[in-house]
PDB file of N, CA and C in Angstrom:
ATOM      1  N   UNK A   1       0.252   1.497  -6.104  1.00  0.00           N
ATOM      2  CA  UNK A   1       1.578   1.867  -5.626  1.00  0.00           C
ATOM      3  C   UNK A   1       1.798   1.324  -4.211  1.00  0.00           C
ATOM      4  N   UNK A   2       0.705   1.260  -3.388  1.00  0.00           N
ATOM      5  CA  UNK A   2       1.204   0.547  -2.435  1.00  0.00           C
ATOM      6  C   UNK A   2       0.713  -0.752  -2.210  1.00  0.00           C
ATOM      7  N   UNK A   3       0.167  -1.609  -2.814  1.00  0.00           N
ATOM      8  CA  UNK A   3       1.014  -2.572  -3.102  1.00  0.00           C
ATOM      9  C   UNK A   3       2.489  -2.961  -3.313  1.00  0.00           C
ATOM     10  N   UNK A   4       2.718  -2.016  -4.163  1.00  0.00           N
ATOM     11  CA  UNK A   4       3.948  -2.403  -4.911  1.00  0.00           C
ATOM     12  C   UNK A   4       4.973  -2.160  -3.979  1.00  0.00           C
ATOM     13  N   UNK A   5       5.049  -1.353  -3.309  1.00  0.00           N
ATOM     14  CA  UNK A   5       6.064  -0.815  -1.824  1.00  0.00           C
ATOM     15  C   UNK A   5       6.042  -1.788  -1.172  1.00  0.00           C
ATOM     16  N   UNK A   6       4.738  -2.370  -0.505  1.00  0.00           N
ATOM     17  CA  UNK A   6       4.623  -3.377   0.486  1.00  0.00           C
ATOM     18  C   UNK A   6       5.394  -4.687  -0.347  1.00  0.00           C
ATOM     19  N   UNK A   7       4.932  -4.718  -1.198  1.00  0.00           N
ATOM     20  CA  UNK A   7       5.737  -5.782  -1.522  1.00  0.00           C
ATOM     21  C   UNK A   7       6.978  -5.917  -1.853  1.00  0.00           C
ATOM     22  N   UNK A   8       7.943  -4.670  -1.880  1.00  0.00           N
ATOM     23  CA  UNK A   8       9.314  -4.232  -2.204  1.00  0.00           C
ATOM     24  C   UNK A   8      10.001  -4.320  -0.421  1.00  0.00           C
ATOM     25  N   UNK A   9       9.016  -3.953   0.314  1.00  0.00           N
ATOM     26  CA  UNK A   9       9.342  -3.770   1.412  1.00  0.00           C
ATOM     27  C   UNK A   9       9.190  -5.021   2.275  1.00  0.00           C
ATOM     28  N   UNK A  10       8.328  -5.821   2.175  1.00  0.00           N
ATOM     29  CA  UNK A  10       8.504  -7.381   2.932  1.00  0.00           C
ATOM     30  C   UNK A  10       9.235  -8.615   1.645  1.00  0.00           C
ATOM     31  N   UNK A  11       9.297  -8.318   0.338  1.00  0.00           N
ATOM     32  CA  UNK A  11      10.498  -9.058  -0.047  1.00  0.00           C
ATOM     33  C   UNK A  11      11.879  -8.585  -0.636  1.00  0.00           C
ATOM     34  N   UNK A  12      12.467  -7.562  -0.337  1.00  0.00           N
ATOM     35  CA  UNK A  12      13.554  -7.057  -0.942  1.00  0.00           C
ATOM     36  C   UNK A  12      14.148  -5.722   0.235  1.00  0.00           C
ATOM     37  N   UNK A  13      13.103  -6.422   0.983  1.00  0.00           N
ATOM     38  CA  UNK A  13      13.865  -5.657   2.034  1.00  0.00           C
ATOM     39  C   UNK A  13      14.177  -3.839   1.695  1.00  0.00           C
ATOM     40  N   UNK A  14      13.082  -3.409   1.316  1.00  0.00           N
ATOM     41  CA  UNK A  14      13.183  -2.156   0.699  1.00  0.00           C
ATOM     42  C   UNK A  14      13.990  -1.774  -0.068  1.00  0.00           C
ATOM     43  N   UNK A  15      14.511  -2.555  -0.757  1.00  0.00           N
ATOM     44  CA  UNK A  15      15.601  -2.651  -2.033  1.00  0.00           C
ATOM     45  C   UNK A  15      14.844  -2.450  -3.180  1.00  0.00           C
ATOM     46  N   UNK A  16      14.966  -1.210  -4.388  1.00  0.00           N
ATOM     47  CA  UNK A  16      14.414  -1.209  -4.947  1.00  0.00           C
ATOM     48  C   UNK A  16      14.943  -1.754  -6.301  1.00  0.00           C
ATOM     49  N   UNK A  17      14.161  -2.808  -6.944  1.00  0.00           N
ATOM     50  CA  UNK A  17      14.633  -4.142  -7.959  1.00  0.00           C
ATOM     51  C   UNK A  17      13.655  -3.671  -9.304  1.00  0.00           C
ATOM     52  N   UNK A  18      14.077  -4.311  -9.922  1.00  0.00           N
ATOM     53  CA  UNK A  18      14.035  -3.908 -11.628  1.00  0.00           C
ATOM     54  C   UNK A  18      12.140  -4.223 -11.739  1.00  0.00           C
ATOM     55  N   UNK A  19      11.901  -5.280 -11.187  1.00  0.00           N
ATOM     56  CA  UNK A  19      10.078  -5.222 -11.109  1.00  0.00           C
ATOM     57  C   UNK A  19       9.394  -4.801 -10.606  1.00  0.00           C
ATOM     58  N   UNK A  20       9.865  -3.993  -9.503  1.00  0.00           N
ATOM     59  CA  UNK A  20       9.431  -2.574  -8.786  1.00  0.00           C
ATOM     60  C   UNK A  20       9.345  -1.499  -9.757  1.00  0.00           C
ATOM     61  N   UNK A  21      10.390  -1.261 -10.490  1.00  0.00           N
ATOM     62  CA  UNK A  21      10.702  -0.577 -11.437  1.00  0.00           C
ATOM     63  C   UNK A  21       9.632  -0.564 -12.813  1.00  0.00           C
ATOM     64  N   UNK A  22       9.695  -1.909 -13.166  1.00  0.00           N
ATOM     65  CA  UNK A  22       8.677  -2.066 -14.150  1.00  0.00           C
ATOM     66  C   UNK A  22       7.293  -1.904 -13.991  1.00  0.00           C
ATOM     67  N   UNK A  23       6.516  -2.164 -12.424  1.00  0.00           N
ATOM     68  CA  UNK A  23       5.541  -2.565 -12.308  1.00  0.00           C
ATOM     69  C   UNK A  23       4.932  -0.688 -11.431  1.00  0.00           C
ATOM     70  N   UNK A  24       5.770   0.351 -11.172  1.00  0.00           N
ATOM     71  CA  UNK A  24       5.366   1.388 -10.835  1.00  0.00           C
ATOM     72  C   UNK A  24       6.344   2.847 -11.997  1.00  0.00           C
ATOM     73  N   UNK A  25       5.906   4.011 -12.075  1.00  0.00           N
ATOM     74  CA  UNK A  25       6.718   4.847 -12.413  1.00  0.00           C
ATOM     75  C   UNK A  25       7.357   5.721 -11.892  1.00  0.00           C
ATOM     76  N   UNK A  26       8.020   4.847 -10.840  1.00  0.00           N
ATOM     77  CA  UNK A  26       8.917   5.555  -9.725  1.00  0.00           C
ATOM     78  C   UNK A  26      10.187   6.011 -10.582  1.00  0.00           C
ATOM     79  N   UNK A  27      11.040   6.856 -10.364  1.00  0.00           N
ATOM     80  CA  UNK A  27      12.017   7.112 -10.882  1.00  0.00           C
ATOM     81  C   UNK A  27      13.232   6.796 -10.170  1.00  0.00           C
ATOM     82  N   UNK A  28      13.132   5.619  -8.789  1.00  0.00           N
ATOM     83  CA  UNK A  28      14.284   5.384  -8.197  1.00  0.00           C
ATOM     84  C   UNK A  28      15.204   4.206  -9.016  1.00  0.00           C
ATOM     85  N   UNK A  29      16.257   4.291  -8.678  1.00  0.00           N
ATOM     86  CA  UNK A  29      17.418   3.231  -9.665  1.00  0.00           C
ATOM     87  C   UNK A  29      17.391   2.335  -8.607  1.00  0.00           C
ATOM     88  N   UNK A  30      17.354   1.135  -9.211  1.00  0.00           N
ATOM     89  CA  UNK A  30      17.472  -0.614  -8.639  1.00  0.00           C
ATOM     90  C   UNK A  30      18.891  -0.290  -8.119  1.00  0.00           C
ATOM     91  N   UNK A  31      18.620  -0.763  -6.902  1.00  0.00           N
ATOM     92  CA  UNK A  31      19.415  -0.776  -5.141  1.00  0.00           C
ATOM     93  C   UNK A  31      19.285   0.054  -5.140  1.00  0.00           C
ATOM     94  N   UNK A  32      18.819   0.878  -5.129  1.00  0.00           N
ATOM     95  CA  UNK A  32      18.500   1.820  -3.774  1.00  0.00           C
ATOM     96  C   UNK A  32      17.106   1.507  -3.188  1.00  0.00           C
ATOM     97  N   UNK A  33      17.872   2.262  -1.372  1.00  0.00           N
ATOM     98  CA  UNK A  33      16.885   1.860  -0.856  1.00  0.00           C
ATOM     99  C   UNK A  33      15.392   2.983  -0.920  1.00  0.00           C
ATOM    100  N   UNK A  34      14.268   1.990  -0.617  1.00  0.00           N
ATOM    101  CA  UNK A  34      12.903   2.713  -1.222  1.00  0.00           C
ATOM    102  C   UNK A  34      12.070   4.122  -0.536  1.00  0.00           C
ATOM    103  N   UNK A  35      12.230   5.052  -1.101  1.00  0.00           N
ATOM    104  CA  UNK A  35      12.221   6.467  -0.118  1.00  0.00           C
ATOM    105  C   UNK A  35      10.570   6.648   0.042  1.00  0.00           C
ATOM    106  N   UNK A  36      10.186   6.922   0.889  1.00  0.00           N
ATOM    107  CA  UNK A  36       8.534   7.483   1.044  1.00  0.00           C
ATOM    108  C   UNK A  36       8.930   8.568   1.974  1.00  0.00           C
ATOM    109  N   UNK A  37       8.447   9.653   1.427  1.00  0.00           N
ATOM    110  CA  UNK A  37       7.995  11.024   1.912  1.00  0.00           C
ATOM    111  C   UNK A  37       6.854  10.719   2.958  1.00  0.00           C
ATOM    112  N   UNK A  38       6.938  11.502   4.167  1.00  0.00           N
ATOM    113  CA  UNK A  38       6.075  11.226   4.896  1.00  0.00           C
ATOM    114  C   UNK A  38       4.561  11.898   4.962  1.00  0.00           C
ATOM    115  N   UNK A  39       4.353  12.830   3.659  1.00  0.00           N
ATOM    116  CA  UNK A  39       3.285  13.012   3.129  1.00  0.00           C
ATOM    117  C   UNK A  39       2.456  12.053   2.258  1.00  0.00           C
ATOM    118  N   UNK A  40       3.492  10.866   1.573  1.00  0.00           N
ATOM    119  CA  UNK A  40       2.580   9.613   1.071  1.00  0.00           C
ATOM    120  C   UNK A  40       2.838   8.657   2.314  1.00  0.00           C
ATOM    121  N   UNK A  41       3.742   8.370   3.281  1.00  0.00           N
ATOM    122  CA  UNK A  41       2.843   7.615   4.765  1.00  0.00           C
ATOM    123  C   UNK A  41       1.641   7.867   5.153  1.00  0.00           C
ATOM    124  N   UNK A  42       1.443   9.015   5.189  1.00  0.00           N
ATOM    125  CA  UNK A  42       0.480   9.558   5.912  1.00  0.00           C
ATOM    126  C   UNK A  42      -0.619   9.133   4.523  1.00  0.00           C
ATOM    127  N   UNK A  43      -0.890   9.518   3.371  1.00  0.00           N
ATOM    128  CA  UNK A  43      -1.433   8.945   2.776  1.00  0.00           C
ATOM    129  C   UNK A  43      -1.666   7.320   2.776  1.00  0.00           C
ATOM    130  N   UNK A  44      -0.889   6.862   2.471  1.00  0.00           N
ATOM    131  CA  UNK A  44      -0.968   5.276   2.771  1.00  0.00           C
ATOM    132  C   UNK A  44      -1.929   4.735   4.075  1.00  0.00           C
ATOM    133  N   UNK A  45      -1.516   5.135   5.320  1.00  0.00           N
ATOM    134  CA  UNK A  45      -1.993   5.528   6.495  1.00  0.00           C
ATOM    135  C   UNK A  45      -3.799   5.850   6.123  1.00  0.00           C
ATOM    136  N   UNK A  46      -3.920   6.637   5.825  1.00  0.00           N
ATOM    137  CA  UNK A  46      -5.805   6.813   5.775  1.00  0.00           C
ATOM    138  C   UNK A  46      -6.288   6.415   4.806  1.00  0.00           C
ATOM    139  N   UNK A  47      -5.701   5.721   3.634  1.00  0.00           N
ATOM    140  CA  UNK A  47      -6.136   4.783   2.614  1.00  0.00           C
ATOM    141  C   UNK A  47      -6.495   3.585   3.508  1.00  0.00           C
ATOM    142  N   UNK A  48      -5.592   3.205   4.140  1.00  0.00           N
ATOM    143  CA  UNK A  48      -5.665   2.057   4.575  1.00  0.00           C
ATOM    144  C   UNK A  48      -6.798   1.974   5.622  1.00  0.00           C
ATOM    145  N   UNK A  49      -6.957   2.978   6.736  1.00  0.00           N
ATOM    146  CA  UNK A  49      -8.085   3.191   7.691  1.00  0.00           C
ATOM    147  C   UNK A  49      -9.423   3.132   6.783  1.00  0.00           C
ATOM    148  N   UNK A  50      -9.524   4.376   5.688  1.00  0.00           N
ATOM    149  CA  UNK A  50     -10.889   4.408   5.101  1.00  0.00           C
ATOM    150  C   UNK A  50     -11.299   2.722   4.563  1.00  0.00           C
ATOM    151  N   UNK A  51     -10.388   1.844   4.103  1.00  0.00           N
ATOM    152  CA  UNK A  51     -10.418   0.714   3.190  1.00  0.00           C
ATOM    153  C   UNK A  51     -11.339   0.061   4.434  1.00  0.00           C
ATOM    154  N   UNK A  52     -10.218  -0.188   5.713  1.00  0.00           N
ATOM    155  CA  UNK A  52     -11.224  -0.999   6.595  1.00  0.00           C
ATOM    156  C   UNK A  52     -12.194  -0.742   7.272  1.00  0.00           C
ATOM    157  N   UNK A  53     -12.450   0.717   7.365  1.00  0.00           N
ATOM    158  CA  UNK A  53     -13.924   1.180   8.148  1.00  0.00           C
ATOM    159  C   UNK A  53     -14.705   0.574   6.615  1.00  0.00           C
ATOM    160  N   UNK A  54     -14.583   0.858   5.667  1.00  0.00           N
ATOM    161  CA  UNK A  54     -15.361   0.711   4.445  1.00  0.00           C
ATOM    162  C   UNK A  54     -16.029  -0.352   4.458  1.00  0.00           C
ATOM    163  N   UNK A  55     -15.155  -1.701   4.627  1.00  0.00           N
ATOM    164  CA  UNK A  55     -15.252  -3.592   5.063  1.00  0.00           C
ATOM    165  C   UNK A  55     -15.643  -3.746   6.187  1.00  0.00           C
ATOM    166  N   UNK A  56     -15.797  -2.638   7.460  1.00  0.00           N
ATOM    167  CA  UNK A  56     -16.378  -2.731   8.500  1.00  0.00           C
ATOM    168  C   UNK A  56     -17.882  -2.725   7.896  1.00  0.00           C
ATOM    169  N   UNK A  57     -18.292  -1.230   7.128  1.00  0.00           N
ATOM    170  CA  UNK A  57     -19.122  -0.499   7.331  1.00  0.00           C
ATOM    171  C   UNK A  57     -20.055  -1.791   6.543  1.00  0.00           C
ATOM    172  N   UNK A  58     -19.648  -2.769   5.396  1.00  0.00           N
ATOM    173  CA  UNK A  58     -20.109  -3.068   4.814  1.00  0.00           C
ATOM    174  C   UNK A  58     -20.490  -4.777   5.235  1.00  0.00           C
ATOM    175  N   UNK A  59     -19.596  -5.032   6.343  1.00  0.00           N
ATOM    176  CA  UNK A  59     -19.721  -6.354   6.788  1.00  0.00           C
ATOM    177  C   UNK A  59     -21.058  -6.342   8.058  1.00  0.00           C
ATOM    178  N   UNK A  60     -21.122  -4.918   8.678  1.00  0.00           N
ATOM    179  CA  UNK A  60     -22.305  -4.813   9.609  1.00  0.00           C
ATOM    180  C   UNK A  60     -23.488  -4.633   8.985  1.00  0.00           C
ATOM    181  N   UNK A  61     -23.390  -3.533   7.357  1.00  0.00           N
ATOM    182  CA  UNK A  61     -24.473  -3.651   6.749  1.00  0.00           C
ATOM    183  C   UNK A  61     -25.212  -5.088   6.400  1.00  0.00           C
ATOM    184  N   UNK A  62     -24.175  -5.918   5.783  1.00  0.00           N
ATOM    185  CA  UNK A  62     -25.164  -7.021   5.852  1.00  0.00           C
ATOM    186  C   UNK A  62     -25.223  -7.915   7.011  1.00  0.00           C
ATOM    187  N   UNK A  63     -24.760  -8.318   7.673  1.00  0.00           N
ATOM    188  CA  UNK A  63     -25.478  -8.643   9.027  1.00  0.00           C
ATOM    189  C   UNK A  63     -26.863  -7.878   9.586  1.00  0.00           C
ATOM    190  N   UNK A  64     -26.682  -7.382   9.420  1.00  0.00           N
ATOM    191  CA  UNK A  64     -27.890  -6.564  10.100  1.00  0.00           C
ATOM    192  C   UNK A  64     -29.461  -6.760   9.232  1.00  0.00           C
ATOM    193  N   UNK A  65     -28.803  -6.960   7.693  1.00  0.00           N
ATOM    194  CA  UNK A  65     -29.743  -6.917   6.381  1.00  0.00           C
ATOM    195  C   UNK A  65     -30.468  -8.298   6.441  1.00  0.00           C
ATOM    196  N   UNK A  66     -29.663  -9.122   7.000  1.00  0.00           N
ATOM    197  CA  UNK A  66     -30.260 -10.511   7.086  1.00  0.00           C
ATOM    198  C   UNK A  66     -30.838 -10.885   8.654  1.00  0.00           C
ATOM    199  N   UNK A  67     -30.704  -9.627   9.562  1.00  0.00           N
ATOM    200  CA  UNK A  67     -31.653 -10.004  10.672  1.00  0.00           C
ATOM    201  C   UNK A  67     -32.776 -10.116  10.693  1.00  0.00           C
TER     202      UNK A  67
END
């Protein structure tokens, strides 16, 4: 799903279009604009932190593995 936002949101300009539609089971109608509750920001938000401490955690593990 967020994918699918981000990508509604840097090409459609948060316009929500019929392959937004198809590709999530949002129940918003094509043009309108794309609503997020700021309880899934905030979700989005520490998905996104945990993802890159994760690629941190895992890019120092191996560095270190091959010292």
């Amino acid at each position: 799903m967020l994918s699918q936002r981000r990508h509604l949101i840097v090409h459609q300009r948060g316009i929500v279009d019929r392959r937004y539609l198809e590709n999530t089971n949002d129940t918003q109608q094509i043009g309108e604009r794309l609503l997020v509750s700021p309880d899934e920001l905030l979700g989005y938000i520490v998905l996104v932190q945990n993802s890159g401490a994760s690629l941190l955690t895992a890019l120092l593990g191996s560095m270190l593995g091959t010292q």
